[in-house]
Protein backbone atom coordinates (compact mmCIF):
# COMPACT_ATOMS: atom_id res chain seq x y z
CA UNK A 1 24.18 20.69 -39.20
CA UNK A 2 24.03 19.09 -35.63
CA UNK A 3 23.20 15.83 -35.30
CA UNK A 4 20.75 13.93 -32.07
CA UNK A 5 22.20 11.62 -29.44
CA UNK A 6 20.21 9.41 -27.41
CA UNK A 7 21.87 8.39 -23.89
CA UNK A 8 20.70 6.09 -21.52
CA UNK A 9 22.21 6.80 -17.86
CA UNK A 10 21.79 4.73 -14.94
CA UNK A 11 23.66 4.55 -11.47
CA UNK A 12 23.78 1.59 -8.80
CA UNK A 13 24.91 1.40 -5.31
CA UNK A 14 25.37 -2.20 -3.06
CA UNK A 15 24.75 -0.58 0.66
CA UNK A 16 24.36 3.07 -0.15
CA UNK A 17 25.93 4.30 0.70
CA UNK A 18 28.69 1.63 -0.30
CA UNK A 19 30.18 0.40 -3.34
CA UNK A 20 28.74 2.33 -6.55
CA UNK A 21 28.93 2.30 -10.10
CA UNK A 22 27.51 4.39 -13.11
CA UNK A 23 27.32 3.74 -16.96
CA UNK A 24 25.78 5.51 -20.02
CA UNK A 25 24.51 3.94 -23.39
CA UNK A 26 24.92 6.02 -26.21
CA UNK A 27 23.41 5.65 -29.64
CA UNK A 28 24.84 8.06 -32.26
CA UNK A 29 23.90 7.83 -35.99
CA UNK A 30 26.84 5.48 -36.60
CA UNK A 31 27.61 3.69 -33.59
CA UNK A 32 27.10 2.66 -30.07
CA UNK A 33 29.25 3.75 -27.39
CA UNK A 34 29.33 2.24 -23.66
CA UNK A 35 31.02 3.93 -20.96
CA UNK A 36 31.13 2.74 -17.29
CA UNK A 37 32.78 3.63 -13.63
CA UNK A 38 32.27 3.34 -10.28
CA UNK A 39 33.45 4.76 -6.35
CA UNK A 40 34.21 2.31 -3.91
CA UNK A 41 31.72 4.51 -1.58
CA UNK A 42 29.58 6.42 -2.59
CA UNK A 43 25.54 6.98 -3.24
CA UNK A 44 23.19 5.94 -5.76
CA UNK A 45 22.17 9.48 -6.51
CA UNK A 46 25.66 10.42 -6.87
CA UNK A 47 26.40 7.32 -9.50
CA UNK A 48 22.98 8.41 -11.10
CA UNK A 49 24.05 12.32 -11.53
CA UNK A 50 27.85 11.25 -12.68
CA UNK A 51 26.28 8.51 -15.32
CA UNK A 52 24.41 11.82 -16.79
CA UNK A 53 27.70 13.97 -16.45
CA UNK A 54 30.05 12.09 -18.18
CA UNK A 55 27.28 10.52 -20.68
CA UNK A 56 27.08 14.88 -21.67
CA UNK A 57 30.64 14.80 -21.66
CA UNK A 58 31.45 12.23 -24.27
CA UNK A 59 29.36 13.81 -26.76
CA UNK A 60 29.94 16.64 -29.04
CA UNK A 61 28.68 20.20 -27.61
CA UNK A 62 27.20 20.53 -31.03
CA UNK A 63 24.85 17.76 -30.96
CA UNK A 64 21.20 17.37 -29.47
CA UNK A 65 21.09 15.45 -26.79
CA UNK A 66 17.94 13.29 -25.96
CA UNK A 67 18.67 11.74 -22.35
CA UNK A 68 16.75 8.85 -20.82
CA UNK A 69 17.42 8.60 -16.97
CA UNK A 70 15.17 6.39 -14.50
CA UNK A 71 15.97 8.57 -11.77
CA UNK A 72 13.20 11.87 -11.02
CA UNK A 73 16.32 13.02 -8.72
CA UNK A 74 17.92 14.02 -11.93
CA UNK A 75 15.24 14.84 -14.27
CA UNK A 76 13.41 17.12 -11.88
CA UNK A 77 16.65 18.28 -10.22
CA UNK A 78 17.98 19.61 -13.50
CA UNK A 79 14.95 20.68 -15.32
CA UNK A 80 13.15 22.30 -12.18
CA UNK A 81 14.90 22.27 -8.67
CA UNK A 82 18.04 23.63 -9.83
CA UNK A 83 16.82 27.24 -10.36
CA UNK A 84 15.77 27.70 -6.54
CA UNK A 85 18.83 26.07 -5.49
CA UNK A 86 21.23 28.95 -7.51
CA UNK A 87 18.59 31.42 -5.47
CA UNK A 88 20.01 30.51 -2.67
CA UNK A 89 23.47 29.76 -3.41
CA UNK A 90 22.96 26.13 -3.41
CA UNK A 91 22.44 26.48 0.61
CA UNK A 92 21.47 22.75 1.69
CA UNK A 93 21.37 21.40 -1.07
CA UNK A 94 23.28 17.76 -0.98
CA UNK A 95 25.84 16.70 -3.67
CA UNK A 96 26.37 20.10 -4.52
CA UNK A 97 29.37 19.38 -6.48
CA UNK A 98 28.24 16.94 -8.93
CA UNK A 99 25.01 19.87 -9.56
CA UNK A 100 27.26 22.25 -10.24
CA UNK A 101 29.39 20.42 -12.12
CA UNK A 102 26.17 18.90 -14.73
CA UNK A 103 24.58 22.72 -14.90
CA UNK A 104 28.31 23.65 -16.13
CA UNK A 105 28.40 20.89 -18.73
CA UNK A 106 24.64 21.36 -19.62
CA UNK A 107 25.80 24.91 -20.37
CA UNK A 108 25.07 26.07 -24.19
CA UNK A 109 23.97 22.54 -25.07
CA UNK A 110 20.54 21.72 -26.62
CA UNK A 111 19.28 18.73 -24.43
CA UNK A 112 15.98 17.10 -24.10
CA UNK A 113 15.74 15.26 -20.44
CA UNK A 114 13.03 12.03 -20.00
CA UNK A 115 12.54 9.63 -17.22
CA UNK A 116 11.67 6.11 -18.13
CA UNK A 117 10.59 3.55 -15.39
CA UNK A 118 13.78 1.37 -14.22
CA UNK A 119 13.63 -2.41 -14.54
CA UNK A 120 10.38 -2.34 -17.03
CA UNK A 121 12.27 -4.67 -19.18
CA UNK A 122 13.16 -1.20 -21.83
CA UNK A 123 16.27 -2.60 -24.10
CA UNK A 124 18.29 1.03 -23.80
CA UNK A 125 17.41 1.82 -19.91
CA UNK A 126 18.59 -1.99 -19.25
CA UNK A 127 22.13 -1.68 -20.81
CA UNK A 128 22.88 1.18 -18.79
CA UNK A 129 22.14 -0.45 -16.39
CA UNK A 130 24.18 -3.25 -17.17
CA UNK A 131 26.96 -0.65 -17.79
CA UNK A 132 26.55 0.52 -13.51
CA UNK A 133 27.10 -2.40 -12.55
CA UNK A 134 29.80 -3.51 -14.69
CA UNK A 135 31.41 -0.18 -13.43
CA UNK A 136 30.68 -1.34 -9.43
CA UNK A 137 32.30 -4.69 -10.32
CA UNK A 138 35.34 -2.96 -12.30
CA UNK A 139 36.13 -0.72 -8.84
CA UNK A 140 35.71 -3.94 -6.50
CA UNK A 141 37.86 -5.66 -8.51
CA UNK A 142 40.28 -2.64 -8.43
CA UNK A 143 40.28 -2.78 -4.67
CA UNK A 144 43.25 -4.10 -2.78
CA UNK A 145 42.95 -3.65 0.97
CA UNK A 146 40.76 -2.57 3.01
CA UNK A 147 37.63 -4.98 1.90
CA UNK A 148 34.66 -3.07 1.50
CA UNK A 149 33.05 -3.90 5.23
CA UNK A 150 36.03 -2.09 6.56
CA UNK A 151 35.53 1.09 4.61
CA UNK A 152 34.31 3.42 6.91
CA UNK A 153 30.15 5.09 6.20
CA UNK A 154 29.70 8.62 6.42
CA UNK A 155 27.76 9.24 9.39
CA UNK A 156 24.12 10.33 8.42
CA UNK A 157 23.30 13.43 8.61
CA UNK A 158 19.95 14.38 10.77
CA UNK A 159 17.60 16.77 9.15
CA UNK A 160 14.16 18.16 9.45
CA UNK A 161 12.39 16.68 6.66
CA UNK A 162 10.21 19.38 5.35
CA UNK A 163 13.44 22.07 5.57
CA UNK A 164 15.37 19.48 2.99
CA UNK A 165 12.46 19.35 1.47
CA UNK A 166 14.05 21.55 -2.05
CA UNK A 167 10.53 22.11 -3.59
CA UNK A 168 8.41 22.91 -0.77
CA UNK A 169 6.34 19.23 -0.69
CA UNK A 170 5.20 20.06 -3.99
CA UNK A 171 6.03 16.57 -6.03
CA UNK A 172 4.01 13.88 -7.87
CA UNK A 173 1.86 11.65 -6.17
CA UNK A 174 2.11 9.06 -9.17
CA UNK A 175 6.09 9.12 -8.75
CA UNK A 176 7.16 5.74 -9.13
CA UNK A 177 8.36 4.16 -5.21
CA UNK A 178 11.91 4.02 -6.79
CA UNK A 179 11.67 7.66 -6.92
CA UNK A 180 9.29 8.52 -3.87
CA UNK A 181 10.84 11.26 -1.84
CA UNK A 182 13.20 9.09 0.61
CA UNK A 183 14.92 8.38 -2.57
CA UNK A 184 15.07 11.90 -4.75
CA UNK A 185 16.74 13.98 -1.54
CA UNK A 186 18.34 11.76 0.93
CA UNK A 187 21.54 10.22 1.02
CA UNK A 188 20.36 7.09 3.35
CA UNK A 189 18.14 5.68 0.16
CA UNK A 190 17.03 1.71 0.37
CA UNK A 191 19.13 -0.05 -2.59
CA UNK A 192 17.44 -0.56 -6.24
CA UNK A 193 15.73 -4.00 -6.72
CA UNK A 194 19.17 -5.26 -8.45
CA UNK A 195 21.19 -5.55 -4.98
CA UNK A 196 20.04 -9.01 -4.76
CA UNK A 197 20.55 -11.16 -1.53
CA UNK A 198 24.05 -13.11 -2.35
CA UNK A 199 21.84 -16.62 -2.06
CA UNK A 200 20.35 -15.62 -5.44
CA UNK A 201 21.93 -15.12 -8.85
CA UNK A 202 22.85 -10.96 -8.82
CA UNK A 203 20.85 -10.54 -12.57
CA UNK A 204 17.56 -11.99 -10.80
CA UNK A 205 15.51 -8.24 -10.04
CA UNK A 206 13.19 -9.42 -7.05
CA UNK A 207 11.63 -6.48 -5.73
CA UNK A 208 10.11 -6.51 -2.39
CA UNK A 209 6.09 -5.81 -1.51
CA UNK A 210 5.37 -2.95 -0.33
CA UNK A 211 1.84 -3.53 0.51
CA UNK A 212 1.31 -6.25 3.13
CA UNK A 213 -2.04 -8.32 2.18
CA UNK A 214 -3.35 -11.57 3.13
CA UNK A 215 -4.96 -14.02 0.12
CA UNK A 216 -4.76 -15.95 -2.67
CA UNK A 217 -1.19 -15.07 -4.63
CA UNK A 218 -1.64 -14.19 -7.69
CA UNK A 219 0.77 -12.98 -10.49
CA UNK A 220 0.74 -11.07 -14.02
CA UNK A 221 3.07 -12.52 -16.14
CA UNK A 222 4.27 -12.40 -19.46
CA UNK A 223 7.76 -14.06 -21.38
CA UNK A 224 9.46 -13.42 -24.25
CA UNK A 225 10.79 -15.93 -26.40
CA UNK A 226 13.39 -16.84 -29.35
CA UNK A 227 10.60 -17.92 -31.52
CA UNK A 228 7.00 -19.34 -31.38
CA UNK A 229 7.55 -22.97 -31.45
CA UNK A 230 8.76 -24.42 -27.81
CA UNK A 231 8.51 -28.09 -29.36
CA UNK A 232 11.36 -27.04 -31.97
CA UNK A 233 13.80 -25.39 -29.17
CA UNK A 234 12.56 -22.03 -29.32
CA UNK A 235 13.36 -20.78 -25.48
CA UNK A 236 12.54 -18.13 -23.13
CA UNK A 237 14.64 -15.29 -22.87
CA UNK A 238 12.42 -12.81 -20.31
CA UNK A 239 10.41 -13.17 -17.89
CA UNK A 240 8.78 -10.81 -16.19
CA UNK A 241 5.72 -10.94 -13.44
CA UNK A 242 4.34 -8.86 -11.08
CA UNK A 243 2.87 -10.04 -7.79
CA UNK A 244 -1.77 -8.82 -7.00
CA UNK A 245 -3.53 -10.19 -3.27
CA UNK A 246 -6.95 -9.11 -3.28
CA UNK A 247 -6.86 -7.25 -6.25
CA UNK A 248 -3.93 -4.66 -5.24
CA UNK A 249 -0.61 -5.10 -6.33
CA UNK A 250 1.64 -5.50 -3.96
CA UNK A 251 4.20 -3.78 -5.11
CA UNK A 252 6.60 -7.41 -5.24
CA UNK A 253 7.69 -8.08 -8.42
CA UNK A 254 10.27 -10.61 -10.52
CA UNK A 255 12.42 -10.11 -13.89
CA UNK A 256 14.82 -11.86 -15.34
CA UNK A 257 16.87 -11.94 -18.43
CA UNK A 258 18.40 -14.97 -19.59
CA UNK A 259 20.66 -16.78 -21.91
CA UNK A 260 18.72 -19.07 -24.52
CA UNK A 261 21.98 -20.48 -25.93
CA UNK A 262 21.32 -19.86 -29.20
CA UNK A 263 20.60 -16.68 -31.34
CA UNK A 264 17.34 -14.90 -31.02
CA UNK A 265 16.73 -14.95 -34.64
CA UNK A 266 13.90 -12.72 -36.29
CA UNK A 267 12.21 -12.50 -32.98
CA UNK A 268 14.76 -9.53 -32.04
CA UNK A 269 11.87 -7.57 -34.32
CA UNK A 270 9.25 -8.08 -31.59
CA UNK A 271 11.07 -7.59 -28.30
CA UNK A 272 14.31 -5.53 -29.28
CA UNK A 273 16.48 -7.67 -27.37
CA UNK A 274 19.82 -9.12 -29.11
CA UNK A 275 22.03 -11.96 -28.59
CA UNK A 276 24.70 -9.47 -27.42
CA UNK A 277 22.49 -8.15 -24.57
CA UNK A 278 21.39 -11.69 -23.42
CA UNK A 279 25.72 -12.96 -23.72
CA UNK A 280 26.12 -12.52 -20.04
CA UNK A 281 22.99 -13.18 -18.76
CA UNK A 282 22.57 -16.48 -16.77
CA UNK A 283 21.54 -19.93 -18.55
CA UNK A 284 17.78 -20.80 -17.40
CA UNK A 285 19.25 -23.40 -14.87
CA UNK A 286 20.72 -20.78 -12.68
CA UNK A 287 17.59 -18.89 -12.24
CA UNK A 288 15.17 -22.18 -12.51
CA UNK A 289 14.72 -22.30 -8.81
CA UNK A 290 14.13 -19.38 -7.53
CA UNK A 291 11.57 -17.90 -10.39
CA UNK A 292 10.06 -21.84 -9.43
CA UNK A 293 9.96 -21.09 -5.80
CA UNK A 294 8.68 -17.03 -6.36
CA UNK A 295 5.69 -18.22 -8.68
CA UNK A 296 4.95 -22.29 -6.68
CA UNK A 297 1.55 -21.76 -5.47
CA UNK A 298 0.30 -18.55 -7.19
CA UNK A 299 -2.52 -17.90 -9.49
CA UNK A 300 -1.05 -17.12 -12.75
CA UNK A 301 -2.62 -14.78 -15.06
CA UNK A 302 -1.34 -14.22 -18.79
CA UNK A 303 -2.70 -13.26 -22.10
CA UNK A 304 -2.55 -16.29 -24.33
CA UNK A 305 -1.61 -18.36 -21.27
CA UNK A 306 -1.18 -21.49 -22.77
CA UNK A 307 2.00 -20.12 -24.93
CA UNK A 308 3.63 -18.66 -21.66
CA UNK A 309 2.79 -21.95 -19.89
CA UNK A 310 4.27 -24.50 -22.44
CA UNK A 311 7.32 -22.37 -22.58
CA UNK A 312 7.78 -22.24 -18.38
CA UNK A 313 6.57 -25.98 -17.72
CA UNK A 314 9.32 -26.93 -21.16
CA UNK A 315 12.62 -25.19 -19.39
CA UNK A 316 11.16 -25.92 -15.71
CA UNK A 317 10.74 -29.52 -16.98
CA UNK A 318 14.22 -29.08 -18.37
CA UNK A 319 16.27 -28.81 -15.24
CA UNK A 320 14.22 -31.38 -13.61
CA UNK A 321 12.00 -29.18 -11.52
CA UNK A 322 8.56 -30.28 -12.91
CA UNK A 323 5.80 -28.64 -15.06
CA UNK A 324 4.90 -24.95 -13.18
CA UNK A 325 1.21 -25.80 -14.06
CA UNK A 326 1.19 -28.50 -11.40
CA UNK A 327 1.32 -25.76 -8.64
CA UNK A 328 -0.31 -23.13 -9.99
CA UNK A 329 -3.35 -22.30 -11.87
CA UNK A 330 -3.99 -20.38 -14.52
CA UNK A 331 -6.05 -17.40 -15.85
CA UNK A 332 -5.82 -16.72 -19.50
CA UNK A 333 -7.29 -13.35 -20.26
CA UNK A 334 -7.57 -13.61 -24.23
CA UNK A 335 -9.89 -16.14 -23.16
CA UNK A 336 -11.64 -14.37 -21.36
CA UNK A 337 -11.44 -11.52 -23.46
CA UNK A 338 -12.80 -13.38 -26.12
CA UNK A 339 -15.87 -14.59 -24.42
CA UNK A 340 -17.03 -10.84 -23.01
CA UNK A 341 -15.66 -9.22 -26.61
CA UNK A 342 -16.91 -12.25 -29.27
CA UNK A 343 -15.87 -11.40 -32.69
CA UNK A 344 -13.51 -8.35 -31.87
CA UNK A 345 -9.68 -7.62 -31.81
CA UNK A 346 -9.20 -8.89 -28.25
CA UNK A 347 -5.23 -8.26 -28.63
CA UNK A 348 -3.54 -6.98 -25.71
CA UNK A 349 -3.09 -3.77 -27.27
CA UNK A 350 -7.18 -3.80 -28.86
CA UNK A 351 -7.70 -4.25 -25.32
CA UNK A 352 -5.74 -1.20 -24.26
CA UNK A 353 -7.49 0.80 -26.51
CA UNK A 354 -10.73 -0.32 -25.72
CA UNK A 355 -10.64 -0.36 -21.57
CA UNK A 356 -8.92 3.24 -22.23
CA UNK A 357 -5.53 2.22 -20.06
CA UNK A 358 -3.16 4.96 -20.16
CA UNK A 359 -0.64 4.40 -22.95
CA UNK A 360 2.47 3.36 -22.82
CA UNK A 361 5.61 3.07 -25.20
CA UNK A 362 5.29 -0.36 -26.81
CA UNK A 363 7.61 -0.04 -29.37
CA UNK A 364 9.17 -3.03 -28.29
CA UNK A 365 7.33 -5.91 -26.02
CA UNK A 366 8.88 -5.84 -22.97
CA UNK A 367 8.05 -9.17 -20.03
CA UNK A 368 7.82 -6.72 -16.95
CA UNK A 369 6.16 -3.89 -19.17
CA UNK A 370 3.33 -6.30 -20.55
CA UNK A 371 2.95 -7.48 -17.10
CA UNK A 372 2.40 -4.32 -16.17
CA UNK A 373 -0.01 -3.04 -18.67
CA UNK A 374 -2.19 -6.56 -18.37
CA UNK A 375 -2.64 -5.99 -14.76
CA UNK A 376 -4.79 -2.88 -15.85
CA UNK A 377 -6.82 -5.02 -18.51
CA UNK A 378 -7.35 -7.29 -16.41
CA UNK A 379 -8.70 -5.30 -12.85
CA UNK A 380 -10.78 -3.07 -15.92
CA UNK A 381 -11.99 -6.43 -17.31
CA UNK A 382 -12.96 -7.97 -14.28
CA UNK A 383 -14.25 -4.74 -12.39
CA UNK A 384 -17.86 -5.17 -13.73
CA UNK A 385 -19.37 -7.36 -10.99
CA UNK A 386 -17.62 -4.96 -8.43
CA UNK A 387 -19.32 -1.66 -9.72
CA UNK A 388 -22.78 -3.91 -9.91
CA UNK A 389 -22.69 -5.22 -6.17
CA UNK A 390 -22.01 -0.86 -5.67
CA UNK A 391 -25.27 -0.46 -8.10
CA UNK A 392 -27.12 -3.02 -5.93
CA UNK A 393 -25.98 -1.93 -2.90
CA UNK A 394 -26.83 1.47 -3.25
CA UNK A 395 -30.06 0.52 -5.26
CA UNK A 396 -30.87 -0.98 -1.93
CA UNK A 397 -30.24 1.79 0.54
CA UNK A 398 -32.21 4.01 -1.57
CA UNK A 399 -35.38 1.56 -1.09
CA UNK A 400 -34.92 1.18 2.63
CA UNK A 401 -34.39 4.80 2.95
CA UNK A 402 -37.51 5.84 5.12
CA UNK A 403 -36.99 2.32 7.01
CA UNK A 404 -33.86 3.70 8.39
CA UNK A 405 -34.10 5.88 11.73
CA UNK A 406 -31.07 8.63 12.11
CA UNK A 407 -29.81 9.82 14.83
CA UNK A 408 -28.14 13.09 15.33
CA UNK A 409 -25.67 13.64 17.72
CA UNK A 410 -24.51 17.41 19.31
CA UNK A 411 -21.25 16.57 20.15
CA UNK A 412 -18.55 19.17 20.94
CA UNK A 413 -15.23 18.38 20.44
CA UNK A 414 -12.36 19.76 23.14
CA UNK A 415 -10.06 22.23 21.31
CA UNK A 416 -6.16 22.18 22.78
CA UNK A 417 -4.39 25.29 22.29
CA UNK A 418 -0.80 24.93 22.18
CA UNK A 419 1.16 27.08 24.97
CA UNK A 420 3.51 29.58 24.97
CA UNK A 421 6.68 27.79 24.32
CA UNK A 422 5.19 25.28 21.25
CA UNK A 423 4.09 28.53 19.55
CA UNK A 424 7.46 30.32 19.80
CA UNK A 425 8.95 27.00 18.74
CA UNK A 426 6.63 26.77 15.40
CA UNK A 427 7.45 30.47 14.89
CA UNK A 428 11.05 29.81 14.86
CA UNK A 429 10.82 26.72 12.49
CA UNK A 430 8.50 29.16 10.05
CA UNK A 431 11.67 31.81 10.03
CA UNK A 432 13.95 29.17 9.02
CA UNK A 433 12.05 27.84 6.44
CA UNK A 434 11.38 30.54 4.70
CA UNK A 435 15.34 31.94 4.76
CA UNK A 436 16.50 28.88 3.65
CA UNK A 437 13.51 28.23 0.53
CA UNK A 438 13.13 32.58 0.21
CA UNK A 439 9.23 31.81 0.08
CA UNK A 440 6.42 31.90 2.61
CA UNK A 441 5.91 28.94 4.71
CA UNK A 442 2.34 26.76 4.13
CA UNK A 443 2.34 26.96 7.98
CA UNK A 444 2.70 30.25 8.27
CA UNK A 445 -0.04 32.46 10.06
């Protein structure tokens, strides 16, 4: 009788291209297996696709395979793109290689493919992870001469954007921005939150905003701990918070693992996270400063704030930075939970449930994941004066309807025709999409 294997499989790049590494966690019925590499130049969609190839590889072609990737290049490329690409002989198609090579190892093999969003704190997507980079650090290591700002880049390649487009600008609009198209089908992708500036400690995941607003900072932010009890030594071990302005996320965001020096105890029940995960993970010194700095002058919002807050102003306190709640203030949305919800479950996953938030796998608690789901509970909690001031506001234009003179304007708008040699050009670019996808063009006449 077969038997199921989970794998985890993750890829990293420092410069992508640059130096690269790829690793896969694998969970049998008896063991756990870890397997790493790296290229000293390479891509991070190449490190993703060879973390899946020799994850398949390693296991028996007997078993069932249950794959966790955080990269929609794979999953989709796999599962969907890689039938039009055989269509046309795999014309265009970049890192043709490594696709031929995972369709051959795929081959007779019962496999279930998922995506799972990167750096949201999940215990099996964060080892592998782990295992990349330990596989970029192995091949740096491994390097003698040249150093790696001699290596020379492949020169870019310059394409038309909807032609290497391989699915005819049909994806997902809620694609995470890790996966948003500059980084499923280009080999010039930005780098993944964990090539950190060298000023910072490398395990520190600060991910730039990608929405600029101007206002009041504020952050969701949740920790996990080693116990309850910060007054008996208990300590943080995650933190996780994710930057709002205005009531939009900005997209910037902060996690961290670290070392508690000392075991995790029974807590590993609520968060899934185990003293050998956290053994290489920096000591809360080495991170104090920065996470002080990211947070200083913020408006933090948490659900039972005061047990976040003791822990963060105990360890800031700790390495002689001061108490966090002396430059920032604080939102606690149990609180305020409890005072529009009296005498209900006012949990954070009652809440959930109650404001209708799409679900998410909770199995363990996760700092950046809890983060993530209170930033819903809490724009859904505090939306109600926002839809009222609509209600009044179109209450009031309804009332001062006959008060209001309109105006209609004829206006006619100048039409420009293109001329002769723009439409032979978008004729041309019509005939080479469609030989090089074998389908009709949108654009097409």
């Amino acid at each position: 009788m077969s038997h199921t294997i989970t794998l985890y499989v993750d890829g990293a790049c420092r410069g992508n291209p640059g130096l690269g590494g790829w690793g896969a966690y694998i969970l049998t019925e008896n063991a756990k297996h870890e397997l790493c590499g790296g290229e000293p130049n390479t891509t991070n969609n190449r490190m993703e696709l060879t973390a899946a190839i020799e994850g398949i590889l390693f296991c028996p072609h007997t078993a069932k395979l249950i794959i966790w990737t955080d990269s929609n290049y794979v999953k989709q490329g796999i599962t969907e793109w890689i039938h039009g690409w055989k269509k046309k002989d795999w014309k265009g198609v970049k890192n043709p290689d490594l696709w031929q090579k995972l369709d051959q190892v795929c081959q007779g093999r019962e496999i279930e493919w998922n995506w799972i969003k990167g750096h949201a704190g999940h215990a099996g997507n964060e080892k592998a992870d782990q295992l990349a980079n330990r596989g970029a650090d192995q091949t740096q290591a491994q390097l003698k001469n040249p150093p790696m700002q001699d290596i020379k880049k492949p020169q870019a390649e310059s394409s038309d954007w909807l032609l290497d487009d391989p699915f005819g600008l049909d994806f997902d609009a809620d694609d995470e921005q890790t996966d948003s198209f500059e980084n499923i089908e280009s080999e010039s992708e930005k780098p993944e939150p964990n090539s950190a500036p060298s000023s910072i400690h490398p395990q520190i995941k600060i991910t730039p905003a990608t929405l600029e607003q101007h206002g009041q900072r504020q952050f969701i932010l949740d920790t996990e701990t080693t116990g309850f009890y910060y007054q008996d030594g208990d300590r943080i071990i995650e933190v996780g918070a994710i930057e709002m302005i205005n009531r939009k996320l900005t997209g910037s965001s902060i996690h961290i693992y670290i070392n508690p020096e000392k075991p995790v105890g029974d807590s590993v029940q609520v968060h899934g996270i185990t003293d050998e995960f956290l053994t290489d993970k920096p000591k809360y010194a080495e991170i104090a400063q920065v996470l002080f700095d990211y947070l200083k002058g913020g408006e933090i919002i948490a659900h039972n704030a005061s047990f976040d807050m003791n822990f963060l102003n105990m360890e800031f306190q700790r390495v002689g930075l001061g108490a966090l709640s002396d430059v920032c203030s604080v939102i606690d949305t149990l609180a305020l939970a409890k005072s529009k919800h009296p005498g209900q479950k006012n949990s954070l996953d009652a809440l959930v449930r109650r404001y209708e938030i799409p679900a998410r796998d909770r199995t363990f608690h996760g700092a950046l994941l809890d983060a993530e789901i209170l930033s819903d509970v809490y724009l859904a909690m505090t939306g109600g004066q926002v839809s009222f001031d609509m209600d009044a506001l179109s209450q009031n234009d309804q009332q001062n309807e006959t008060s209001i003179r309109r105006v209609q304007f004829d206006v006619t708008l100048p039409v420009i025709l293109p001329s002769a040699e723009e439409n032979e050009a978008h004729e041309n670019w019509v005939k080479q999409y469609q030989e090089k996808n074998g389908e009709p063009c949108l654009f097409a006449k």
